[in-house]
N, C-alpha and C. Protein backbone atom coordinates (compact mmCIF):
# COMPACT_ATOMS: atom_id res chain seq x y z
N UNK A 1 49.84 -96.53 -70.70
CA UNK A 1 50.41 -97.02 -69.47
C UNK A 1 49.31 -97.36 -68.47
N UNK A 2 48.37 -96.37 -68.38
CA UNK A 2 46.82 -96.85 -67.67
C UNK A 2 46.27 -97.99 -68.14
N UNK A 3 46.32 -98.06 -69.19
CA UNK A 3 45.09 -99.18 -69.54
C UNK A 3 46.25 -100.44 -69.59
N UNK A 4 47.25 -100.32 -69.80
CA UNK A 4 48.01 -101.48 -69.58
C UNK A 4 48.08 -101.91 -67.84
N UNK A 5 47.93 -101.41 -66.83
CA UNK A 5 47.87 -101.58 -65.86
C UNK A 5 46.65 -102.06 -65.19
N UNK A 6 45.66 -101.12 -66.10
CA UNK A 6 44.51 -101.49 -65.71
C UNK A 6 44.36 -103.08 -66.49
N UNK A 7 44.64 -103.81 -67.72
CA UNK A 7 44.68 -105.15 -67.77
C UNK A 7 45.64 -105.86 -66.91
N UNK A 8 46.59 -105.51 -66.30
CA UNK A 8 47.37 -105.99 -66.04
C UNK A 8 46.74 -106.47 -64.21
N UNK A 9 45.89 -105.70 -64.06
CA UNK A 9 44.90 -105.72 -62.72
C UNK A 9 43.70 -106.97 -62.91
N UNK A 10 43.20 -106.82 -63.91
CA UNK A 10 42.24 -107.70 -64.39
C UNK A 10 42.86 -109.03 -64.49
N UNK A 11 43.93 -109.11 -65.34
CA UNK A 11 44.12 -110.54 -65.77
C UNK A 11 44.92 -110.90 -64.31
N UNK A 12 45.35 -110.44 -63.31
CA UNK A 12 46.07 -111.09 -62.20
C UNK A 12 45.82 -111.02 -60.87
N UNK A 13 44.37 -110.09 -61.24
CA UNK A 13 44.10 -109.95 -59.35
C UNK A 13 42.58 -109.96 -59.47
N UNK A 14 42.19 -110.18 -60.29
CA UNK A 14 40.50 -110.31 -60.29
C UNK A 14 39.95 -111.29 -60.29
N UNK A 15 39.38 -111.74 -58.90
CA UNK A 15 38.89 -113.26 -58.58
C UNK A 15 37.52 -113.22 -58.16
N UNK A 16 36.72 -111.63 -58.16
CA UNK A 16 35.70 -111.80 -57.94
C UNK A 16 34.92 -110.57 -58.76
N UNK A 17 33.29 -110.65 -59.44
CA UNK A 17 32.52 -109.35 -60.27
C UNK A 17 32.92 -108.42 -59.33
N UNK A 18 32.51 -108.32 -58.03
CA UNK A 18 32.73 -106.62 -57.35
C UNK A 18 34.13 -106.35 -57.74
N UNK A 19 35.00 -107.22 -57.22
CA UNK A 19 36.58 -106.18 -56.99
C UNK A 19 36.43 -105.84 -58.75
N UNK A 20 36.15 -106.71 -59.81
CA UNK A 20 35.87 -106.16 -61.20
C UNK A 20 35.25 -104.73 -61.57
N UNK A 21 34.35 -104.60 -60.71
CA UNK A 21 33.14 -103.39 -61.22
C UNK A 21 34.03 -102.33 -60.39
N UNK A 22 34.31 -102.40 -58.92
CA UNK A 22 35.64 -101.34 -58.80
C UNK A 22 36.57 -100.79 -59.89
N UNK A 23 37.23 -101.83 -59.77
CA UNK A 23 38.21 -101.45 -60.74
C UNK A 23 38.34 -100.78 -62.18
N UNK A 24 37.05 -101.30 -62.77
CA UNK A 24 36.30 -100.44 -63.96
C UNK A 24 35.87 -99.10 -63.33
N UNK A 25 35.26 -98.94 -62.30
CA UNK A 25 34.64 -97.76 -61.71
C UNK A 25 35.99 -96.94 -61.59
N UNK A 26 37.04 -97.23 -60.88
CA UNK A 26 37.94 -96.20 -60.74
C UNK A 26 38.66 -96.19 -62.19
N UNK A 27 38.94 -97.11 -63.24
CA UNK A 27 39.46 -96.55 -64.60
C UNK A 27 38.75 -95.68 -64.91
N UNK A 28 37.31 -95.94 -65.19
CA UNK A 28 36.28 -95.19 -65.94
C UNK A 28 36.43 -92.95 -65.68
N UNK A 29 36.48 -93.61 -63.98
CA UNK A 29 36.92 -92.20 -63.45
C UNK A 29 37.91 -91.21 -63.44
N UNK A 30 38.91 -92.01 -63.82
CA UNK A 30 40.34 -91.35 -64.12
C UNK A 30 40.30 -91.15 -65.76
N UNK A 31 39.58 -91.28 -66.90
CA UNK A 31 39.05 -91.14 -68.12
C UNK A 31 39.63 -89.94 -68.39
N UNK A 32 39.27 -89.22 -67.81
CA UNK A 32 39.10 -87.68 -68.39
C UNK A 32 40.66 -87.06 -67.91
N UNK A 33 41.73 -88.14 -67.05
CA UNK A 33 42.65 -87.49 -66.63
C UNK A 33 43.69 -86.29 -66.12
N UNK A 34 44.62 -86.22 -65.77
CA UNK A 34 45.11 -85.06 -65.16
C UNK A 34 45.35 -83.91 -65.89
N UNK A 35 45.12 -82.79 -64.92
CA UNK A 35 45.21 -81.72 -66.05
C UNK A 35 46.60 -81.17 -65.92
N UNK A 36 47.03 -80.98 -67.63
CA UNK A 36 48.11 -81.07 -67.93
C UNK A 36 48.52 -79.26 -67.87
N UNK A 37 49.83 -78.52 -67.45
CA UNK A 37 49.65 -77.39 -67.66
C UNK A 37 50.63 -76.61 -68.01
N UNK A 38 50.58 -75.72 -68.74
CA UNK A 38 52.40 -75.48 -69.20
C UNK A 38 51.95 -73.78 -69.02
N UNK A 39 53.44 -73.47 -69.15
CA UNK A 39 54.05 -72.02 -68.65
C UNK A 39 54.54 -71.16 -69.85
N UNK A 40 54.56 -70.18 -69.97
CA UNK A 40 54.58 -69.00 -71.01
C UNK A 40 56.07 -69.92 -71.31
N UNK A 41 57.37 -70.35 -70.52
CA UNK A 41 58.57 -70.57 -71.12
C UNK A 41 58.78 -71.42 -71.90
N UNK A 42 57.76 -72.36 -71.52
CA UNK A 42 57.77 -73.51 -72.29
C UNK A 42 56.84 -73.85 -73.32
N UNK A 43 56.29 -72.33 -73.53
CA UNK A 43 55.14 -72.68 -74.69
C UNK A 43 55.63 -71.56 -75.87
N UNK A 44 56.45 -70.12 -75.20
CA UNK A 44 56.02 -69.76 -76.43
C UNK A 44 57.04 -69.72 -77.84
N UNK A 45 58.08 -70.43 -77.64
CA UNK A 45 59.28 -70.74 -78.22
C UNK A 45 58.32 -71.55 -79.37
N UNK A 46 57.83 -72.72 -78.77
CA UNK A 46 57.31 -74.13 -79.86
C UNK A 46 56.01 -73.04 -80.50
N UNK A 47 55.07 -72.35 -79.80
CA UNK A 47 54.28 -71.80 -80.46
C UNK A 47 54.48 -71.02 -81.66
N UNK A 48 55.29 -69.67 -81.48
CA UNK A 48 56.04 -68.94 -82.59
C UNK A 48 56.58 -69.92 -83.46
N UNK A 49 57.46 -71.18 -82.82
CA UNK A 49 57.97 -71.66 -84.81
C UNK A 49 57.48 -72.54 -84.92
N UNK A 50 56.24 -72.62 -84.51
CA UNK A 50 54.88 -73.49 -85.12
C UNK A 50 55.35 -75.25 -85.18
N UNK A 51 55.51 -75.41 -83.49
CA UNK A 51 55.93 -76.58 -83.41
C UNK A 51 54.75 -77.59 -82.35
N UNK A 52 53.83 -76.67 -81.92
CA UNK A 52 52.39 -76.76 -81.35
C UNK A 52 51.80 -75.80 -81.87
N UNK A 53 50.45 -76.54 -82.05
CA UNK A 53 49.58 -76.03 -82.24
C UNK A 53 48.47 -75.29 -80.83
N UNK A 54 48.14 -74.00 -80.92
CA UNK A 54 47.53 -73.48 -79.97
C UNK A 54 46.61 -72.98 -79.89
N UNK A 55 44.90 -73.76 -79.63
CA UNK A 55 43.67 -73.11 -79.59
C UNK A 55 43.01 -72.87 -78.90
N UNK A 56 42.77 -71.25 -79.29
CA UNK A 56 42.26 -70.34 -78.36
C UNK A 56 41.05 -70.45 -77.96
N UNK A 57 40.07 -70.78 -76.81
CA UNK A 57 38.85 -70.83 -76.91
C UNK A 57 38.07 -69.63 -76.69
N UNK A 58 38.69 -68.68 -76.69
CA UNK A 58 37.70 -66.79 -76.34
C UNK A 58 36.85 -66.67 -77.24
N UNK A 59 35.52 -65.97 -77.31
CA UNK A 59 35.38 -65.63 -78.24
C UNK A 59 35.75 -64.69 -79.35
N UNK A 60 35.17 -64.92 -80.75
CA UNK A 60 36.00 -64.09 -81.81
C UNK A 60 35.94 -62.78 -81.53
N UNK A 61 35.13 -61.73 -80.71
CA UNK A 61 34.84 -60.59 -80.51
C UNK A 61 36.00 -60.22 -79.76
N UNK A 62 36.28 -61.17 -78.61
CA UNK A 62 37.61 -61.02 -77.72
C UNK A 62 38.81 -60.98 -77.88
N UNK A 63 39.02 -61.87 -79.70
CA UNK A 63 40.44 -61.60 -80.39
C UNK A 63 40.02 -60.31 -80.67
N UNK A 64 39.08 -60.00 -81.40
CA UNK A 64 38.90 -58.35 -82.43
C UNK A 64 39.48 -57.53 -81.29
N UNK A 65 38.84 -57.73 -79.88
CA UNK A 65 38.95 -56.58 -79.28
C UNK A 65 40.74 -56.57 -78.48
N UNK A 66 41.03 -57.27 -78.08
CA UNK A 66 42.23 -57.70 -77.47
C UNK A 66 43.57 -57.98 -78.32
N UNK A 67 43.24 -58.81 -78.89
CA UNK A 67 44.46 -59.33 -80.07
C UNK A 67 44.46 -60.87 -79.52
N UNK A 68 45.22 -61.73 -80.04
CA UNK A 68 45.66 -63.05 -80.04
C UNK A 68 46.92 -63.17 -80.15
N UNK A 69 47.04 -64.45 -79.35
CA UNK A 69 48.77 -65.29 -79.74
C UNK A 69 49.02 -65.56 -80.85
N UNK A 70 49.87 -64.55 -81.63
CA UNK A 70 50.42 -65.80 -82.71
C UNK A 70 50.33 -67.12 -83.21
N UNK A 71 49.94 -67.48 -84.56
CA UNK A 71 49.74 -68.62 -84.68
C UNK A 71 48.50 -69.35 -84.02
N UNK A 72 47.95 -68.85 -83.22
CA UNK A 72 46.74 -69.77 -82.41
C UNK A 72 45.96 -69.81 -83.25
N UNK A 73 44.48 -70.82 -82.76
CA UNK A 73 43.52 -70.77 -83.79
C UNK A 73 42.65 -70.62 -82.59
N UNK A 74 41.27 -70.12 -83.77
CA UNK A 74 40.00 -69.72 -82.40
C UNK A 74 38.80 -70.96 -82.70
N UNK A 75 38.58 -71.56 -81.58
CA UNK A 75 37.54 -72.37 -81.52
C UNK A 75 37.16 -72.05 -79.98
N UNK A 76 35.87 -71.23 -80.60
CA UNK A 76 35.06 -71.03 -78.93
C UNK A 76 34.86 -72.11 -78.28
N UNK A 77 34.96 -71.99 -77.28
CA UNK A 77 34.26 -73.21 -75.89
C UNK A 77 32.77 -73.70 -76.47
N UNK A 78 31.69 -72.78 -76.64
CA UNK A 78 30.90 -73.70 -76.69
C UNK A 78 30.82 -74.39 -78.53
N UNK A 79 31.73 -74.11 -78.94
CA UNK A 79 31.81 -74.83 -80.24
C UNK A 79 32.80 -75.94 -80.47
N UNK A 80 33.70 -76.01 -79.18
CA UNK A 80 35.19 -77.20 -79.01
C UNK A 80 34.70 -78.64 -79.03
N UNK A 81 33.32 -78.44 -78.55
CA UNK A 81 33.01 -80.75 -78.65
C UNK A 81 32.95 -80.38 -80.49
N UNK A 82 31.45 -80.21 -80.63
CA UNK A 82 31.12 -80.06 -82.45
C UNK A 82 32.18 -80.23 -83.10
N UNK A 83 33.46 -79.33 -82.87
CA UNK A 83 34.61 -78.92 -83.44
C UNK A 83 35.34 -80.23 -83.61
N UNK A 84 35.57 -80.90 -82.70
CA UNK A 84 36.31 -81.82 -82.59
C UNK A 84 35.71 -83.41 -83.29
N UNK A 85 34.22 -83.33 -82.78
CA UNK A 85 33.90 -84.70 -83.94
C UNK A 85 33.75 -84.40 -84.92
N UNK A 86 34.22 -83.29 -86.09
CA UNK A 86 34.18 -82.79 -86.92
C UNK A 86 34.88 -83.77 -88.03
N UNK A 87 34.93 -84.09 -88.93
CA UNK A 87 35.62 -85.32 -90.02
C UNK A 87 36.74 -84.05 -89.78
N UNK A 88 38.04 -84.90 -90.33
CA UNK A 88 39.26 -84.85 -90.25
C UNK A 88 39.36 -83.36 -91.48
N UNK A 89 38.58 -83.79 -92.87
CA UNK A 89 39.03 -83.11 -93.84
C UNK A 89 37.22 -81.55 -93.58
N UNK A 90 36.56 -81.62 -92.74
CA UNK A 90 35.70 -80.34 -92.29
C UNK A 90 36.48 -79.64 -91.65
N UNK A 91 37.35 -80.31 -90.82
CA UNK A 91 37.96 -79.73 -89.63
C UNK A 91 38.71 -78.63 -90.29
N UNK A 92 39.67 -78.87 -91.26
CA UNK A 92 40.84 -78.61 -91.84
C UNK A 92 40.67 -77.76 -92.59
N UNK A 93 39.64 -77.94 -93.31
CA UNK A 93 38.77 -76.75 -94.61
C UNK A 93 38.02 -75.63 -93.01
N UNK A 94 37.73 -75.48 -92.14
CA UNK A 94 37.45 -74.75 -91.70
C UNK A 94 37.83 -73.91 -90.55
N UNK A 95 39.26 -74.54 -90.19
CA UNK A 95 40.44 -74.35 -89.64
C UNK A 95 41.62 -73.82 -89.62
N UNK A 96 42.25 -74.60 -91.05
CA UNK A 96 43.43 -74.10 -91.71
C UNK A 96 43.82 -74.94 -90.64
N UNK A 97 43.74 -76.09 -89.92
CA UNK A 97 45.07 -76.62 -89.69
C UNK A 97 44.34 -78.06 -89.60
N UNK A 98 45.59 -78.97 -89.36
CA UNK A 98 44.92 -80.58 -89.55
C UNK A 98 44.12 -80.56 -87.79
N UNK A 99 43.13 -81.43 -87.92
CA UNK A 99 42.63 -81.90 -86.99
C UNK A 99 43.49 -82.68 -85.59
N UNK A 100 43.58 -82.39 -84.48
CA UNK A 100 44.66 -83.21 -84.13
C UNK A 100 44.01 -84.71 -83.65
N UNK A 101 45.14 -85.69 -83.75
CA UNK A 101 44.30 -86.72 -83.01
C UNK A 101 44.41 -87.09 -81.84
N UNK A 102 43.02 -87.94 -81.53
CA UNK A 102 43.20 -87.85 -79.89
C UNK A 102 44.45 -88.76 -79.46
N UNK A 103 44.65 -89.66 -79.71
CA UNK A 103 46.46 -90.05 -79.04
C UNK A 103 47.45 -89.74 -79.17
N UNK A 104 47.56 -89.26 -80.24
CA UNK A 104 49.11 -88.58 -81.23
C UNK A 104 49.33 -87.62 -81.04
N UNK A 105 48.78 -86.43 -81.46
CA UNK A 105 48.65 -85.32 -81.29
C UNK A 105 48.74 -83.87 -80.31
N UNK A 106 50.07 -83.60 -79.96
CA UNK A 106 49.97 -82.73 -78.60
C UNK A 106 49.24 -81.30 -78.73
N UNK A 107 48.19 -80.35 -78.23
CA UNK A 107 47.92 -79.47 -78.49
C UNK A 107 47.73 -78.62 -77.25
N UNK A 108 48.02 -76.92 -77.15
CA UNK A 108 47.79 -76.41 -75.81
C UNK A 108 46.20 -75.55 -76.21
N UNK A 109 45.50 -75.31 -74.72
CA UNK A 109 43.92 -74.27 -74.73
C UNK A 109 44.37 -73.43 -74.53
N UNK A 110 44.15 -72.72 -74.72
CA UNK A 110 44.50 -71.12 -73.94
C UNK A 110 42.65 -70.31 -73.84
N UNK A 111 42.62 -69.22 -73.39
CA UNK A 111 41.52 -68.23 -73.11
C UNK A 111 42.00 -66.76 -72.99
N UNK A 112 41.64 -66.11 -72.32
CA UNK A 112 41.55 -65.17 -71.28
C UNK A 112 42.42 -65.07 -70.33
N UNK A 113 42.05 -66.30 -69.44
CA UNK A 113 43.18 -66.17 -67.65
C UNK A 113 43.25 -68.05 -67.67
N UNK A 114 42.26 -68.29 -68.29
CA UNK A 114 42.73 -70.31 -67.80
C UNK A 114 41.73 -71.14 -67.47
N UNK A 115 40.53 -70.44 -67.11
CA UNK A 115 39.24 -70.83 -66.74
C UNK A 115 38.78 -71.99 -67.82
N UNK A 116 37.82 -71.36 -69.21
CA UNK A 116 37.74 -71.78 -69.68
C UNK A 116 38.51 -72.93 -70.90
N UNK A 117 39.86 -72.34 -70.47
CA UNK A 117 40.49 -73.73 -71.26
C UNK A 117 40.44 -74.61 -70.99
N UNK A 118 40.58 -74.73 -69.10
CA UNK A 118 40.55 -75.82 -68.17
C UNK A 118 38.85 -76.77 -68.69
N UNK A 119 38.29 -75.72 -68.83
CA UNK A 119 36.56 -76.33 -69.17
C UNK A 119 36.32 -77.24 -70.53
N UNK A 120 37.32 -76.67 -71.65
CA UNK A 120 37.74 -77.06 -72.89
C UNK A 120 38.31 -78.53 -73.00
N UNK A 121 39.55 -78.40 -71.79
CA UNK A 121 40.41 -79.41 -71.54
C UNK A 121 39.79 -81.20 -71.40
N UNK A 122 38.12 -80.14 -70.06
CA UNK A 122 37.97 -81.63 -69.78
C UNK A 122 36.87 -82.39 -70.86
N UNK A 123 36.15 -81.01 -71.72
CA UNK A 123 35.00 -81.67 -72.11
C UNK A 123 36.10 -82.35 -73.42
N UNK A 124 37.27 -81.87 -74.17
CA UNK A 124 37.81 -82.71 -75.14
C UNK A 124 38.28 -84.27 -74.27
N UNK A 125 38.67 -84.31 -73.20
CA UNK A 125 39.11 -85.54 -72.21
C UNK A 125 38.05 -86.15 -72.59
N UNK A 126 36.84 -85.97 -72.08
CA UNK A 126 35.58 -86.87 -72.32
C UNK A 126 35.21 -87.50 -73.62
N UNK A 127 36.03 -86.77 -74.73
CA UNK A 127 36.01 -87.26 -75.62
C UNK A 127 37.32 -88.18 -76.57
N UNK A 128 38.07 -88.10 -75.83
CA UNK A 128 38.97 -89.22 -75.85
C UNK A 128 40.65 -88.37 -76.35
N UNK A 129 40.39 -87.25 -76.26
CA UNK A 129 41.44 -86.76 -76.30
C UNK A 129 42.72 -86.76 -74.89
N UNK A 130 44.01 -86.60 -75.14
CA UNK A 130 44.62 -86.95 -73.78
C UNK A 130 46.21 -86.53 -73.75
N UNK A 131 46.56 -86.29 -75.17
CA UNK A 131 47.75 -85.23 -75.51
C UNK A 131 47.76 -84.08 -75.44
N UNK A 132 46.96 -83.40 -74.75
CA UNK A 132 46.68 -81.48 -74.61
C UNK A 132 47.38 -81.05 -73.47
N UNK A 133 47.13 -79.64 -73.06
CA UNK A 133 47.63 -78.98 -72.04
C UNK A 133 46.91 -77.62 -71.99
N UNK A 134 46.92 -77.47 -70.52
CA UNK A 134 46.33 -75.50 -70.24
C UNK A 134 47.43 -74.51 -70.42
N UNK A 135 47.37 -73.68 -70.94
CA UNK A 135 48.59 -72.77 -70.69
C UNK A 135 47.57 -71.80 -69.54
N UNK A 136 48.36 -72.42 -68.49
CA UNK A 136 47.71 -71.58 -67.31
C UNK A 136 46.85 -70.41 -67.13
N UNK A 137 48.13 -69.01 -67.67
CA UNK A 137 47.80 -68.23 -67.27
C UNK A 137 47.36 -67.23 -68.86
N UNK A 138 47.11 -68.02 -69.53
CA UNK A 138 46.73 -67.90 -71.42
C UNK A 138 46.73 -66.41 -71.44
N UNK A 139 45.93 -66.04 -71.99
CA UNK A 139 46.00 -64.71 -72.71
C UNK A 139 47.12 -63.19 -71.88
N UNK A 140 45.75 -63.44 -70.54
CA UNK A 140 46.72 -62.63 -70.01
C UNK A 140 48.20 -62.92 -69.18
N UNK A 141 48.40 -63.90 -69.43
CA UNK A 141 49.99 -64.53 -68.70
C UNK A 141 50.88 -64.22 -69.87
N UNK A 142 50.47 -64.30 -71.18
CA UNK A 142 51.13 -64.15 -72.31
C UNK A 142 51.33 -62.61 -72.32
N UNK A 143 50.15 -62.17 -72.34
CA UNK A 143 50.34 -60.12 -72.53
C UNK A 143 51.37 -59.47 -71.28
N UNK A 144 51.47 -60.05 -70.50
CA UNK A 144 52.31 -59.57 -68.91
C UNK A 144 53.48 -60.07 -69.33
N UNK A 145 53.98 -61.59 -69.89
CA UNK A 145 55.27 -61.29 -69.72
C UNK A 145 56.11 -61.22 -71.06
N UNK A 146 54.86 -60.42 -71.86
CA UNK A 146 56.13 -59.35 -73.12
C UNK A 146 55.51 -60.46 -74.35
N UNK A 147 54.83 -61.05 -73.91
CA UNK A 147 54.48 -62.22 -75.32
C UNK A 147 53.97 -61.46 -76.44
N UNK A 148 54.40 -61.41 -78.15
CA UNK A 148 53.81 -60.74 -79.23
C UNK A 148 52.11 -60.75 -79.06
N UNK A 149 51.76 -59.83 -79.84
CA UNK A 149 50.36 -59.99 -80.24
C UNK A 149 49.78 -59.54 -81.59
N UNK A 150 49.17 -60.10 -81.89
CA UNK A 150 48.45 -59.93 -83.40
C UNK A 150 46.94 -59.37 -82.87
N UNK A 151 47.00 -58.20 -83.70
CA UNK A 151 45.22 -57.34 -84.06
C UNK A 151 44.82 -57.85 -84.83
């Protein structure tokens, strides 16, 4: 819907290079887009019957020590870019789940409290991903309001 607008700017109102290089300047900037964010009600229904996929960015020491959401998968923060330009069939062999893609594909971050998913969120944005979401208040929003946990 952006980039259709954004041609739709170009081919009918662009009569001069500056108002052009604007207009690229503010698409370019909105790239990484809004951050998307969902709530324990609306996540953990689809999560449990494995209707999203949900990756955790904590580290693995932090599942050992804490536990995890159901069903989530762990890809630390500083391993989520690597992770992601990863070929489709590395991803999967070292995952256990398909790779998602960046247009198709809806997936939620979770962490700790929300911090670093949010950090997750934007560096996958930069990379052309744009179907995701924060679960706000992740780990511990999940443990407070009664959400399962796996040791």
């Amino acid at each position: 819907m952006a980039l259709r607008n954004f041609l739709h700017q170009i081919t009918y109102r662009t009569n001069s290079l500056p108002h052009l290089q604007n207009l690229l300047r503010n698409y370019s900037s909105n790239m990484t887009g809004k951050l998307n964010i969902i709530e324990y009600e609306n996540l953990k229904d689809k999560v449990l019957d494995g209707e999203i996929t949900l990756i955790d960015v904590r580290e693995p020491a932090e599942l050992k020590d804490e536990g995890k959401i159901p069903k989530s998968i762990n890809i630390p923060l500083g391993q989520i870019v690597d992770a992601f330009k990863m070929a489709e069939s590395d991803f999967s062999y070292k995952y256990g789940v398909p790779k998602p893609d960046a247009e198709f594909d809806t997936f939620v971050l979770s962490c700790r409290s929300g911090k670093r998913a949010t950090d997750a969120f934007q560096k996958l944005s930069s990379l052309g991903y744009s179907n995701m979401s924060v679960y706000s208040g992740s780990f511990q929003d999940w443990v407070k309001q009664g959400g399962p946990v796996e040791k």
